[in-house]
N, C-alpha and C. Protein backbone atom coordinates (compact mmCIF):
# COMPACT_ATOMS: atom_id res chain seq x y z
N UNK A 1 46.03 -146.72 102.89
CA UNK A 1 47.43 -147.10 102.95
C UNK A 1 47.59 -148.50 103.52
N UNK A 2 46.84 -148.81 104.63
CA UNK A 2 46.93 -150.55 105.04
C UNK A 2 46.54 -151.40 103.68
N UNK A 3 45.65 -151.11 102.85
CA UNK A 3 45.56 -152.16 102.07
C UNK A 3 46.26 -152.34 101.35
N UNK A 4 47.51 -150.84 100.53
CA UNK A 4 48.86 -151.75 100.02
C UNK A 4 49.74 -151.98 100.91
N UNK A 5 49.92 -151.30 102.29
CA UNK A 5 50.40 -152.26 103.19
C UNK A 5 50.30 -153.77 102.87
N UNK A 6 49.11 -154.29 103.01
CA UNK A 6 48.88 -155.81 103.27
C UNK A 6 49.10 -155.90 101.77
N UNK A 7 49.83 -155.52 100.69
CA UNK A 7 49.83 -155.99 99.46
C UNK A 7 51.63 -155.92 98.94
N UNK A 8 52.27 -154.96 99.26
CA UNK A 8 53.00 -154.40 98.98
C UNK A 8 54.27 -153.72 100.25
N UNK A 9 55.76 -154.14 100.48
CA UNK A 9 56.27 -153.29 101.70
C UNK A 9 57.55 -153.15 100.66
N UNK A 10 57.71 -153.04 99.48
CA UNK A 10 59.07 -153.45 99.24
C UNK A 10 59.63 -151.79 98.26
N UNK A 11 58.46 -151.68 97.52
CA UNK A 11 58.77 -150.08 97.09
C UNK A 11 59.63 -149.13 97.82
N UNK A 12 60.28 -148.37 97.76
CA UNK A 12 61.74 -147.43 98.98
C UNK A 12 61.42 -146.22 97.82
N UNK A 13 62.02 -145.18 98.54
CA UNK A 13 62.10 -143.90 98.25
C UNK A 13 63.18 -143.40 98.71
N UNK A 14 63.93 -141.74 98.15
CA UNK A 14 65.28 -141.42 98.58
C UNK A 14 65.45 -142.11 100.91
N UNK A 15 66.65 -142.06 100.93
CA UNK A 15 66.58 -142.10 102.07
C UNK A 15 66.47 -140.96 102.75
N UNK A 16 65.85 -140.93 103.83
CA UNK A 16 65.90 -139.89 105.38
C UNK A 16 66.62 -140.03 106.36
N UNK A 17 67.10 -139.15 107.05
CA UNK A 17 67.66 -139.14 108.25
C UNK A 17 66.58 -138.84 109.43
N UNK A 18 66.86 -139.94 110.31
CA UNK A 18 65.62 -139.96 111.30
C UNK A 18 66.73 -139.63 112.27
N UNK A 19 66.15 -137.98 112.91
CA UNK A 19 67.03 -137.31 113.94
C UNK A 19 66.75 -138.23 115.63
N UNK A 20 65.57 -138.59 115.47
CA UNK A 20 65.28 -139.46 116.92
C UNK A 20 65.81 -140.62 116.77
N UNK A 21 65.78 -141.91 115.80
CA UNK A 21 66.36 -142.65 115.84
C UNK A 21 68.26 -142.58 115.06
N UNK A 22 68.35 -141.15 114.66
CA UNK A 22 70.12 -140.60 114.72
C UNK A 22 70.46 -142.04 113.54
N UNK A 23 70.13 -142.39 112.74
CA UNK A 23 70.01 -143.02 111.63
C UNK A 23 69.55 -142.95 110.68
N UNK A 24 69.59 -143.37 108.99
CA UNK A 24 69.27 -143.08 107.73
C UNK A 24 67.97 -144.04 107.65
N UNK A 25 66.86 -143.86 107.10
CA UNK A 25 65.77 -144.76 106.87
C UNK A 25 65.26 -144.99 105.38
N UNK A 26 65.27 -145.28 105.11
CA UNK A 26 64.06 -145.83 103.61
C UNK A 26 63.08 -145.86 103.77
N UNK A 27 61.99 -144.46 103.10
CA UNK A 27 60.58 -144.24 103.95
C UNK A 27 59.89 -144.96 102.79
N UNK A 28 58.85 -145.73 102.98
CA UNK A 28 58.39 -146.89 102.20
C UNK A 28 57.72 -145.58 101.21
N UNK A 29 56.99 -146.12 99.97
CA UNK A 29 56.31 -146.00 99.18
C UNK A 29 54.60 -145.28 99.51
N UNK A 30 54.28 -145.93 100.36
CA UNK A 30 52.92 -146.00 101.27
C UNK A 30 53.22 -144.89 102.14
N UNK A 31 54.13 -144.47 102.74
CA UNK A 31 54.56 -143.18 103.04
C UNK A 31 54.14 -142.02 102.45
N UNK A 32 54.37 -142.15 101.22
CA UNK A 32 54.53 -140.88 100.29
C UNK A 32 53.54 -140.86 99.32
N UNK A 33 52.59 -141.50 99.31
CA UNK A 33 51.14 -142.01 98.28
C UNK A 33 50.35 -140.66 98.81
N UNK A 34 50.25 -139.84 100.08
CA UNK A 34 49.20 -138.97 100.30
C UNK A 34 49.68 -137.82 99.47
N UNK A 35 51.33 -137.31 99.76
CA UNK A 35 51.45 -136.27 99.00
C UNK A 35 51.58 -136.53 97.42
N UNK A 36 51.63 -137.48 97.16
CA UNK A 36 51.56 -137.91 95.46
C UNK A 36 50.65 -138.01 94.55
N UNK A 37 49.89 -138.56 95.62
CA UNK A 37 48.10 -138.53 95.03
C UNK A 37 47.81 -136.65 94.52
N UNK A 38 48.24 -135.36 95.87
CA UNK A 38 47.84 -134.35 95.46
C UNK A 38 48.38 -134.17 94.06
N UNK A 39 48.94 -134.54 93.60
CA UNK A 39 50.43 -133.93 92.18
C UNK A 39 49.46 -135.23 91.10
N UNK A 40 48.77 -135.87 91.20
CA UNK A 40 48.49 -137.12 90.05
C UNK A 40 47.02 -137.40 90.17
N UNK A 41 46.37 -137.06 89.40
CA UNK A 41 45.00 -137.66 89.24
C UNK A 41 44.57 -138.79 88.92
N UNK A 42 46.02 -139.35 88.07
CA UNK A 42 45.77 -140.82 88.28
C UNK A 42 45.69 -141.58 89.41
N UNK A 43 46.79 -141.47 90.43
CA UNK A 43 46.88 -141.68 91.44
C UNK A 43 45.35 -141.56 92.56
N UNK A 44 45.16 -140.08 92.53
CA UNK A 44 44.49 -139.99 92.80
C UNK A 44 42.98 -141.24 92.89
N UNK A 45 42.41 -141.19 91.72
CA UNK A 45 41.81 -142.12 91.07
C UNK A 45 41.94 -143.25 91.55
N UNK A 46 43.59 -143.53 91.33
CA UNK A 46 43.04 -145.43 91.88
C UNK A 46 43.72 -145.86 92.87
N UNK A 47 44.04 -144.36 93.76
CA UNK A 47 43.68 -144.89 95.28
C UNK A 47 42.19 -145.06 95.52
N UNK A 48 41.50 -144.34 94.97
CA UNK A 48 40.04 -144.02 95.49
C UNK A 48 39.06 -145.47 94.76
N UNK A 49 39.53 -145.87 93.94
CA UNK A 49 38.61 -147.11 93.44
C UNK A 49 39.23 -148.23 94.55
N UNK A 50 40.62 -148.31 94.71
CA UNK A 50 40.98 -149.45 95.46
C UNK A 50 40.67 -149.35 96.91
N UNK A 51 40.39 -148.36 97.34
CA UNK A 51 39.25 -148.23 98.69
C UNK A 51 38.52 -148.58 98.83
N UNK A 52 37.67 -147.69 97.68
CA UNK A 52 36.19 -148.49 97.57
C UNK A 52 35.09 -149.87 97.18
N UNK A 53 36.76 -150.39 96.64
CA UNK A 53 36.45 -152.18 96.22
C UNK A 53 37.00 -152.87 97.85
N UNK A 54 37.98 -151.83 98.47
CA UNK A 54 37.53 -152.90 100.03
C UNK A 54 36.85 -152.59 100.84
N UNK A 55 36.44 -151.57 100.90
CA UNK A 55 34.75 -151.06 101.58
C UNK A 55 34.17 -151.52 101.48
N UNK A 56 33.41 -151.90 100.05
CA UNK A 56 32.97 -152.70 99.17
C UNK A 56 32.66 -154.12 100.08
N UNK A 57 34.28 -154.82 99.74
CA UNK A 57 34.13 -156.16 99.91
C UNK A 57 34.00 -156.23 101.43
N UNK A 58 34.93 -155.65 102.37
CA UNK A 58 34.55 -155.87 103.74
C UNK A 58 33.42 -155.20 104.56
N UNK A 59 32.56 -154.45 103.72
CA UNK A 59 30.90 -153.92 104.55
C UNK A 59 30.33 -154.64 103.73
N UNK A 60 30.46 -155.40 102.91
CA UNK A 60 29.47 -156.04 102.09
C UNK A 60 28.31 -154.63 101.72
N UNK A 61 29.16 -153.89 100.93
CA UNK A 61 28.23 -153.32 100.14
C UNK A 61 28.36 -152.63 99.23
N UNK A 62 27.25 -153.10 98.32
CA UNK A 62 27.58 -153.33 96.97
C UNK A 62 27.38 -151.95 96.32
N UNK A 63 26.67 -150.47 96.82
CA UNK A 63 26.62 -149.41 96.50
C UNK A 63 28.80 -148.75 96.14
N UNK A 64 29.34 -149.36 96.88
CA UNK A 64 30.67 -149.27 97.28
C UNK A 64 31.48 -150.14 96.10
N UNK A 65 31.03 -151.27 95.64
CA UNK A 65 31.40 -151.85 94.75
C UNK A 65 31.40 -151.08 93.71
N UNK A 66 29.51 -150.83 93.29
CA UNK A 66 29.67 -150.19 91.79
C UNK A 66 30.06 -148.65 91.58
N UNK A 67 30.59 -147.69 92.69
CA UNK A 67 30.96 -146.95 92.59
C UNK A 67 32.52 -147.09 92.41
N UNK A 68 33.17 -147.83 93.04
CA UNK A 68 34.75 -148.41 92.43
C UNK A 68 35.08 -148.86 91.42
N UNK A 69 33.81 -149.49 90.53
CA UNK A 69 33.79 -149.81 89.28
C UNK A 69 33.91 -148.70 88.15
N UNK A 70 33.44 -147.15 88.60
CA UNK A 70 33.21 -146.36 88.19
C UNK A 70 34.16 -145.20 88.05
N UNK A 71 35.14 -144.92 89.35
CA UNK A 71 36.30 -144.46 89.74
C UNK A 71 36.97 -145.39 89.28
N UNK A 72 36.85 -146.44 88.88
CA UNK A 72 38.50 -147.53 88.02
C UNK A 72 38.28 -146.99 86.83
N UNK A 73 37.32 -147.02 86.14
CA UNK A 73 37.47 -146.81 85.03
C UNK A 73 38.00 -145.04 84.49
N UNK A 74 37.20 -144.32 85.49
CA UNK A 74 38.36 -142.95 85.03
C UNK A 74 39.75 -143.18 85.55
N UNK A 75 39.89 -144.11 86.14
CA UNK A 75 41.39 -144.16 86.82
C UNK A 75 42.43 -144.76 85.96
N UNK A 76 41.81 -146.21 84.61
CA UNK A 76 42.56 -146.25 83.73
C UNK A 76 42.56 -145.65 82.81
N UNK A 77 41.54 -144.19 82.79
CA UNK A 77 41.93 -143.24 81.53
C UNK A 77 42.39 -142.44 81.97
N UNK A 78 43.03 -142.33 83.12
CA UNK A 78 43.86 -141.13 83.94
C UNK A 78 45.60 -141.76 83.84
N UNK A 79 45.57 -142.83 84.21
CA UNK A 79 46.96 -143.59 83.88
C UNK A 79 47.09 -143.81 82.71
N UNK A 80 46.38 -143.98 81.39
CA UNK A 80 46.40 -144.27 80.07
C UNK A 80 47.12 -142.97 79.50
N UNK A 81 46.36 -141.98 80.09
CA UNK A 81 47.21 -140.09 79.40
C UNK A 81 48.12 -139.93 80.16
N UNK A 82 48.51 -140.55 81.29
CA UNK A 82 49.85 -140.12 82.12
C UNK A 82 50.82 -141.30 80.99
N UNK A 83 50.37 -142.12 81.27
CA UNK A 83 51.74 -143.32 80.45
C UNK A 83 51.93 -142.49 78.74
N UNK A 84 51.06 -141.69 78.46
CA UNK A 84 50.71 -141.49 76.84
C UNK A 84 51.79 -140.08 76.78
N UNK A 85 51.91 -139.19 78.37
CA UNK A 85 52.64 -138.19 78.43
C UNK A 85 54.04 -138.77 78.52
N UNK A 86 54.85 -137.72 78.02
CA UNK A 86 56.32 -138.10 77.74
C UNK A 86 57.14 -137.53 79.16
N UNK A 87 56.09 -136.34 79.53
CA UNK A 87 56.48 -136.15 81.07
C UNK A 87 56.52 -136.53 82.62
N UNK A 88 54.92 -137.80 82.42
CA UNK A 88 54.73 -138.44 83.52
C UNK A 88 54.37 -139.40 83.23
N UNK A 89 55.02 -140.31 81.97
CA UNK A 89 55.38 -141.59 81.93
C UNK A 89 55.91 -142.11 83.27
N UNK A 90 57.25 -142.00 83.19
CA UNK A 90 57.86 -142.21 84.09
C UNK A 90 58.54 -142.20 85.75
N UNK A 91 57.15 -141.32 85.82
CA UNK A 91 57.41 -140.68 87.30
C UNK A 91 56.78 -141.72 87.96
N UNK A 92 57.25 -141.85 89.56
CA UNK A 92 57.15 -142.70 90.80
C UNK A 92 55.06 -142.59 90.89
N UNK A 93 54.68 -141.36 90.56
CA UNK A 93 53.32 -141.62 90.64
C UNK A 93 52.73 -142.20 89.75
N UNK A 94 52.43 -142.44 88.29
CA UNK A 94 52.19 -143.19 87.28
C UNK A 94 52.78 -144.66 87.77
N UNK A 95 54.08 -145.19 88.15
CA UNK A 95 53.87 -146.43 88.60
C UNK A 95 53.02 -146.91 90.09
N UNK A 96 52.82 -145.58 90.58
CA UNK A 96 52.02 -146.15 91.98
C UNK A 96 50.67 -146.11 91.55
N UNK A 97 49.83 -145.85 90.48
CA UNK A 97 48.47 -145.43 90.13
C UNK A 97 48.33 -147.26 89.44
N UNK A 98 49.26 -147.55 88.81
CA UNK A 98 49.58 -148.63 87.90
C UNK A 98 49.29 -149.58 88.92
N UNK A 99 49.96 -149.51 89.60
CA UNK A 99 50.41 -150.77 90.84
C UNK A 99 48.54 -150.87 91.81
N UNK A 100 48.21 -149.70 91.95
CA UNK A 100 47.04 -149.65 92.69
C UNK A 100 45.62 -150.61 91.59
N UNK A 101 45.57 -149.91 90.50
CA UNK A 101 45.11 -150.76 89.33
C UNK A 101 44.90 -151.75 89.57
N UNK A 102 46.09 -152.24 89.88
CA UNK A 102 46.76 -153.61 89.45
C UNK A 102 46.11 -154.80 90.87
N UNK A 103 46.19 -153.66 91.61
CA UNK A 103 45.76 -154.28 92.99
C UNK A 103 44.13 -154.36 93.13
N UNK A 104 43.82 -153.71 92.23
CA UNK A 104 42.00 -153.19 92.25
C UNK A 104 41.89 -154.56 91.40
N UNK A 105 42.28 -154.66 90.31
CA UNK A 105 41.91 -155.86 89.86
C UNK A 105 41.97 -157.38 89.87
N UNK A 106 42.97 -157.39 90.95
CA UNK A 106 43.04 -158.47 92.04
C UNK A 106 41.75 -158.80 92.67
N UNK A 107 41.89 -157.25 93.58
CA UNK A 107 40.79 -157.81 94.73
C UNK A 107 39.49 -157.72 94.05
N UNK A 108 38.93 -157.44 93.11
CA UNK A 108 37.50 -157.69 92.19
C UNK A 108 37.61 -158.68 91.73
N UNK A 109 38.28 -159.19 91.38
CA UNK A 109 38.31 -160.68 90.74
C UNK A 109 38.19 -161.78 91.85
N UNK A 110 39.01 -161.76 92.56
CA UNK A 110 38.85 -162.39 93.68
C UNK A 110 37.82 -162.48 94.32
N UNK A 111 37.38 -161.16 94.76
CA UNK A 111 36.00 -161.23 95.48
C UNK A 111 34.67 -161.44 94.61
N UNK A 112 34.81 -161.00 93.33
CA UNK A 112 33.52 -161.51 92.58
C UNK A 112 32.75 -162.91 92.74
């Protein structure tokens, strides 16, 4: 979750009422990625490659690399049949699997 932290704060979800702070909140995106991941294998997926490309890059090791290489790639045939479904096209998890992708192929490029 810190690494779309450090990528990403702007995604919102319905609002909450926070009874301690007795005010309405907007619980970020990064919030709600653990229980979303259970419901999406895409998701799933490319949280788990975009981990392992910064494991990867910040232990310097490269066993961590080519296994993220390996989890991306079922991860864009996991988002490829979600976008291809007419049912989870459009759901909040298919764009967070997308967005993670999106972020995996940042930081591989970059760090290559």
């Amino acid at each position: 979750l810190q690494i779309l932290a450090h990528h990403t704060n702007i995604l919102t979800l319905e609002p909450v009422f926070e009874p301690s702070h007795g005010s309405i909140t907007l619980p970020s995106l990064l919030d709600c990625l653990p229980n979303l991941a259970r419901s999406s294998p895409a998701l799933e997926h490319a949280l788990r490659a975009l981990c392992l490309i910064h494991l990867g890059v910040t232990q310097k090791e490269d066993q961590f690399v080519k296994e993220s290489i390996h989890i991306n790639n079922k991860a864009l045939a996991k988002v490829r049949m979600a976008i291809n479904n007419t049912k989870t096209a459009s759901k909040i998890e298919t764009l967070a699997a997308s967005i993670c992708l999106y972020l995996y192929e940042v930081s591989f490029i970059h760090n290559s």
